[in-house]
C-alpha atoms as a PDB file:
ATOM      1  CA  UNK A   1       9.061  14.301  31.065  1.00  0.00           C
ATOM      2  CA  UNK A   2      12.270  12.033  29.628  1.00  0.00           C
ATOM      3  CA  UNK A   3      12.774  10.093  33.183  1.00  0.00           C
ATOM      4  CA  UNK A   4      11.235   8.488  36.085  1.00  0.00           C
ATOM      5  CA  UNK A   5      12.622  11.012  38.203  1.00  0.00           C
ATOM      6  CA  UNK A   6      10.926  13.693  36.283  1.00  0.00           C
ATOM      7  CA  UNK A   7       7.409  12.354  36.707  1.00  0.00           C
ATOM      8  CA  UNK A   8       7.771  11.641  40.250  1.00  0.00           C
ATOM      9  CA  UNK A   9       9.165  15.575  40.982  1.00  0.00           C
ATOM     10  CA  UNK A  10       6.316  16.402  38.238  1.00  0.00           C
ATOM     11  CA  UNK A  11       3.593  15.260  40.419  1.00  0.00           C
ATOM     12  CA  UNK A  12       4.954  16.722  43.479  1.00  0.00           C
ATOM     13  CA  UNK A  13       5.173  20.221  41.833  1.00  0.00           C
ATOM     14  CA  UNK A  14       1.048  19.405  40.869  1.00  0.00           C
ATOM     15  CA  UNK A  15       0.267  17.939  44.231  1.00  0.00           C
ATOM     16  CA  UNK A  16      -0.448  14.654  42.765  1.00  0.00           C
ATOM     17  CA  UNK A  17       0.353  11.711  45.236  1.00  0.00           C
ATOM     18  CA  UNK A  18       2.656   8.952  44.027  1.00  0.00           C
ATOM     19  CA  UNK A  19       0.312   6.239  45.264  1.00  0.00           C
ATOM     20  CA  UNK A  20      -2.089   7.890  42.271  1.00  0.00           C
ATOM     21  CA  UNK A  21       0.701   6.918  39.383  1.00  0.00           C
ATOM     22  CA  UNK A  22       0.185   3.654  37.753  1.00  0.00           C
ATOM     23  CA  UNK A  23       3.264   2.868  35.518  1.00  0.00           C
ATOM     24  CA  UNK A  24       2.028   0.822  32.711  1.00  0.00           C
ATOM     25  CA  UNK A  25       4.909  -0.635  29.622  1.00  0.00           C
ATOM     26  CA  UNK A  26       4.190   1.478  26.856  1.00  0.00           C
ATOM     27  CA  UNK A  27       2.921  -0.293  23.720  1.00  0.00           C
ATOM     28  CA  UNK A  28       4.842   1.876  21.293  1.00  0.00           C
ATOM     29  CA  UNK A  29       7.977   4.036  22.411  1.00  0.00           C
ATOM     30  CA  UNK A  30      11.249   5.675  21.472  1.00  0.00           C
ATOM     31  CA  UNK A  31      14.222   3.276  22.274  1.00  0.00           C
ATOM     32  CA  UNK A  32      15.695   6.785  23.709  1.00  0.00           C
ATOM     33  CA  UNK A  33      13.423   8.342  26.116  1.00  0.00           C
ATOM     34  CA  UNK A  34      12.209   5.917  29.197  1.00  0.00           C
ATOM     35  CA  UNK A  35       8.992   7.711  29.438  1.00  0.00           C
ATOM     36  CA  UNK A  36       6.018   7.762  26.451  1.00  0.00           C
ATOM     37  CA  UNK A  37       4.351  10.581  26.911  1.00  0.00           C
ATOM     38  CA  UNK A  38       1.689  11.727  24.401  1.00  0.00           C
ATOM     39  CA  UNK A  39       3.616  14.709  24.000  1.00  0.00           C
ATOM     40  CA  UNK A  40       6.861  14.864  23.519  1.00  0.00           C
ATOM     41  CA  UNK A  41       7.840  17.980  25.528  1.00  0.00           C
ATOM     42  CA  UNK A  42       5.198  17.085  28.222  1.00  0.00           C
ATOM     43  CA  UNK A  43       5.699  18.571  31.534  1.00  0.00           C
ATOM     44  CA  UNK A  44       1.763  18.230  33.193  1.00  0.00           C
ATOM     45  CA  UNK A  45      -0.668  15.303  34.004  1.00  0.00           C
ATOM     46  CA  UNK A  46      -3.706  15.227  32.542  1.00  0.00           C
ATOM     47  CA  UNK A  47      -6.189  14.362  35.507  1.00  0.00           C
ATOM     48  CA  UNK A  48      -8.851  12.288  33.835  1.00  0.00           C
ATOM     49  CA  UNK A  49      -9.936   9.971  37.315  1.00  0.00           C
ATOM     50  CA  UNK A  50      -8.498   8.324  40.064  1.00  0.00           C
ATOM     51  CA  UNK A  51      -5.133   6.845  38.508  1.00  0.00           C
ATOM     52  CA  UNK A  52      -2.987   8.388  36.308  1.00  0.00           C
ATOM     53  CA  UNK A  53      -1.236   6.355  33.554  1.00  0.00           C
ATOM     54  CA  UNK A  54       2.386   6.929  33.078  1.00  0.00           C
ATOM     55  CA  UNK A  55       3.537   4.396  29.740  1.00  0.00           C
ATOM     56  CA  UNK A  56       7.338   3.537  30.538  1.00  0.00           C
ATOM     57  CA  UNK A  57      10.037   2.086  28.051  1.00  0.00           C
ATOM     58  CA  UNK A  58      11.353  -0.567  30.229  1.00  0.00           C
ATOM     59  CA  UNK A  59      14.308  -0.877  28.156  1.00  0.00           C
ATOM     60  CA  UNK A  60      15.813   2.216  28.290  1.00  0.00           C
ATOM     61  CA  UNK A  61      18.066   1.900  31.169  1.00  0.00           C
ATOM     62  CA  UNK A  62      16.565  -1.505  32.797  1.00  0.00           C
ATOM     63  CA  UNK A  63      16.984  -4.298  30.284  1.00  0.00           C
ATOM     64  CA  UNK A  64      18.466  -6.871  32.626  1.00  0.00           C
ATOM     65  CA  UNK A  65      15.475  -5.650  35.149  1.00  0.00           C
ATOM     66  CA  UNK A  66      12.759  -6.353  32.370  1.00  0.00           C
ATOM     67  CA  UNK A  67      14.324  -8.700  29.562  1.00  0.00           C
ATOM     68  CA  UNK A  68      12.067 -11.948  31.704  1.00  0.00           C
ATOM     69  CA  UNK A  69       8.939 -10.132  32.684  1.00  0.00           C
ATOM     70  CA  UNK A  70       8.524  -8.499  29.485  1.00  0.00           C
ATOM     71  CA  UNK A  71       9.508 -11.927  27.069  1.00  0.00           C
ATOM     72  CA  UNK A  72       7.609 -12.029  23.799  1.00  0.00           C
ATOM     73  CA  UNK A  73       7.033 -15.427  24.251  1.00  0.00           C
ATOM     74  CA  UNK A  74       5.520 -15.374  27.767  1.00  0.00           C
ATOM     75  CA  UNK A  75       1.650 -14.654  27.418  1.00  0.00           C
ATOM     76  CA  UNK A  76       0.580 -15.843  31.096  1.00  0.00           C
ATOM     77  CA  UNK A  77       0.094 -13.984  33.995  1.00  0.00           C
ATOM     78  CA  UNK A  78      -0.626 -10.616  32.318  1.00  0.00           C
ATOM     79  CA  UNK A  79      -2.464  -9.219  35.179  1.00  0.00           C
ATOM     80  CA  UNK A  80       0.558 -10.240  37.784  1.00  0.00           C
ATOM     81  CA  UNK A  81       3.432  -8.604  35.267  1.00  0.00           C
ATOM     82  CA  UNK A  82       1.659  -5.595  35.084  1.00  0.00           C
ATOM     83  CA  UNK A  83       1.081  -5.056  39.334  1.00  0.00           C
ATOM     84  CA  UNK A  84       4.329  -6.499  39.282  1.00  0.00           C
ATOM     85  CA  UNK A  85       5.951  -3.788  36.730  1.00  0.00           C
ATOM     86  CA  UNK A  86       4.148  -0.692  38.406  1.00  0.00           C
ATOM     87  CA  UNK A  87       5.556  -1.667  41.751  1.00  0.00           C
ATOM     88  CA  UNK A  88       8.795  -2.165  40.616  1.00  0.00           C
ATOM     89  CA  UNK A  89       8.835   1.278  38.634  1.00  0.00           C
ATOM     90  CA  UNK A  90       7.914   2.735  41.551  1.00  0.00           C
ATOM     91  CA  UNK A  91      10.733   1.743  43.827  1.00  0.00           C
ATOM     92  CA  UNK A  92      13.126   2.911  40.402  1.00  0.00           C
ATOM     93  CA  UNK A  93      11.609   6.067  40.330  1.00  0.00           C
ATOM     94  CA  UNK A  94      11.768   6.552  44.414  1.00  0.00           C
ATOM     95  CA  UNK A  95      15.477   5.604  43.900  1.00  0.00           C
ATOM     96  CA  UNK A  96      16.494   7.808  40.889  1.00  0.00           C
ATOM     97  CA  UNK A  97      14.824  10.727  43.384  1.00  0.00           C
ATOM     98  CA  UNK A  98      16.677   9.846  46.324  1.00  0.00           C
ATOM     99  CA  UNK A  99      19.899   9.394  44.377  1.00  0.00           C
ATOM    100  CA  UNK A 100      20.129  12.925  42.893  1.00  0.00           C
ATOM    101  CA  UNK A 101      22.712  15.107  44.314  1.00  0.00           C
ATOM    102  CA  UNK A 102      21.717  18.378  45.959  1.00  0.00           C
ATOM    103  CA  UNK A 103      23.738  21.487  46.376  1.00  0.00           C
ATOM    104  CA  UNK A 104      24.374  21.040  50.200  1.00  0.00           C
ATOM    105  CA  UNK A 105      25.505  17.759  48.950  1.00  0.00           C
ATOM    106  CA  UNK A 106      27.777  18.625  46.372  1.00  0.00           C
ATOM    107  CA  UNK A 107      29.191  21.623  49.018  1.00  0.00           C
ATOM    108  CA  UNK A 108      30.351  18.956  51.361  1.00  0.00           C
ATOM    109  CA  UNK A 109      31.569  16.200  48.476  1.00  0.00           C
ATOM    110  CA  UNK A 110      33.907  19.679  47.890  1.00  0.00           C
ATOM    111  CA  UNK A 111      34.803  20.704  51.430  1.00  0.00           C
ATOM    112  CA  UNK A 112      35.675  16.690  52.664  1.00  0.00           C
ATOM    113  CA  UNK A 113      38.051  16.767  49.318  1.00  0.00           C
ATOM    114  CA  UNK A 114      39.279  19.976  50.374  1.00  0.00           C
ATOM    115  CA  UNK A 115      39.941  18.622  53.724  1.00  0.00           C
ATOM    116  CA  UNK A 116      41.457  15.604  51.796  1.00  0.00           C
ATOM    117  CA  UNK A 117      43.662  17.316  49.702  1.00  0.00           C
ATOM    118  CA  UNK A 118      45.423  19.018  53.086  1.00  0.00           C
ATOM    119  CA  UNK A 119      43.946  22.475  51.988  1.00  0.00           C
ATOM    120  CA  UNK A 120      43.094  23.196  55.945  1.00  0.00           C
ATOM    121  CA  UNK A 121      46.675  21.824  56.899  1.00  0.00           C
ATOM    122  CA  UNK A 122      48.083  18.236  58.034  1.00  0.00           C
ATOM    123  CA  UNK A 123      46.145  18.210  61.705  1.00  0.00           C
ATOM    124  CA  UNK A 124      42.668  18.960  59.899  1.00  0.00           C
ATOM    125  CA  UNK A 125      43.219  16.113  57.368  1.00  0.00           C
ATOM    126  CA  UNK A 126      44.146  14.057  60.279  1.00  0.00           C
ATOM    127  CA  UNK A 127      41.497  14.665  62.649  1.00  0.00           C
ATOM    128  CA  UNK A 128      38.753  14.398  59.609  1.00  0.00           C
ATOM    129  CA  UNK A 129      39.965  10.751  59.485  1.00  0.00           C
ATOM    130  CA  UNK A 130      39.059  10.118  63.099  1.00  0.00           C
ATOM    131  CA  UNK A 131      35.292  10.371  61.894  1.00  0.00           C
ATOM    132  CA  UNK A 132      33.049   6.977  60.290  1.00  0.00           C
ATOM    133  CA  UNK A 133      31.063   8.483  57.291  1.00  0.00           C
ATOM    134  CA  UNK A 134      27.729   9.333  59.407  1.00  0.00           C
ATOM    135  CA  UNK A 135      29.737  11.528  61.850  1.00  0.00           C
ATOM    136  CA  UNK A 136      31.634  12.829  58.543  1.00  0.00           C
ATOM    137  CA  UNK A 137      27.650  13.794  57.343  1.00  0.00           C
ATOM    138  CA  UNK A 138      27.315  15.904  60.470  1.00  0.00           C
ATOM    139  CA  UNK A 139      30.547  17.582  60.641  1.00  0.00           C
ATOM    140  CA  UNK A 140      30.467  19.244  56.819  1.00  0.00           C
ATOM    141  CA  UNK A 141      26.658  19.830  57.653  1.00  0.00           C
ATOM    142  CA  UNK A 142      27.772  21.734  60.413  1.00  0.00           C
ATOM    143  CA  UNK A 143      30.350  23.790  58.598  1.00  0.00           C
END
């Protein structure tokens, strides 16, 4: 596991529940991988109790995110940057999942270019202008 991504679709495929992830700054990490995992070709959790530790580079892809929290000179608050951190990696990791393209996706990113490119003729590349984007969404699902 490289990504956030990777550990959230990593404890789905284990039937591990995201609310049992605690993402944690790692203390020592690669400036090229955004997730420390003891192994570097990891692709389990090791269950040891209730929470399982995931140690995150927070630099990797979300300096201007971190650059504040994570401040060598700020020492206060520990406790609150770390709740703070997790929750925040969450909603990163939630987003990078969402975000990633699926095939039916990609199918109908081809068809509406298709349709946009007047490969189903002039009155087809009219009428699929008629449509707002949601209505778009159901038409190419349809097809």
């Amino acid at each position: 596991m490289n990504f956030l991504w990777e550990v959230y679709l990593g404890a789905d495929a284990q039937g591990i529940g995201k609310s049992r992830i605690a993402f944690r700054m790692a203390e020592r990490f690669s400036p090229y991988m955004e997730v420390s995992c003891p192994c570097l070709n990891q692709r389990d959790f090791e269950e040891t109790g209730e929470e399982i530790t995931v140690e995150v580079n927070p630099y990797c892809r979300f300096y201007d995110i971190f650059k504040q929290l994570y401040h060598p000179e700020m020492r206060e608050y520990h406790a609150l940057r770390e709740s703070l951190s997790n929750l925040i990696f969450h909603q990163l990791a939630e987003n990078d999942v969402l975000s990633g393209m699926t095939r039916e996706e990609y199918y109908k990113k081809l068809l509406y270019r298709d349709f946009l490119d007047n490969r189903f003729g002039a009155a087809a590349k009219s009428a699929i202008g008629l449509f707002d984007c949601s209505e778009r969404e159901i038409l190419l699902s349809g097809l």
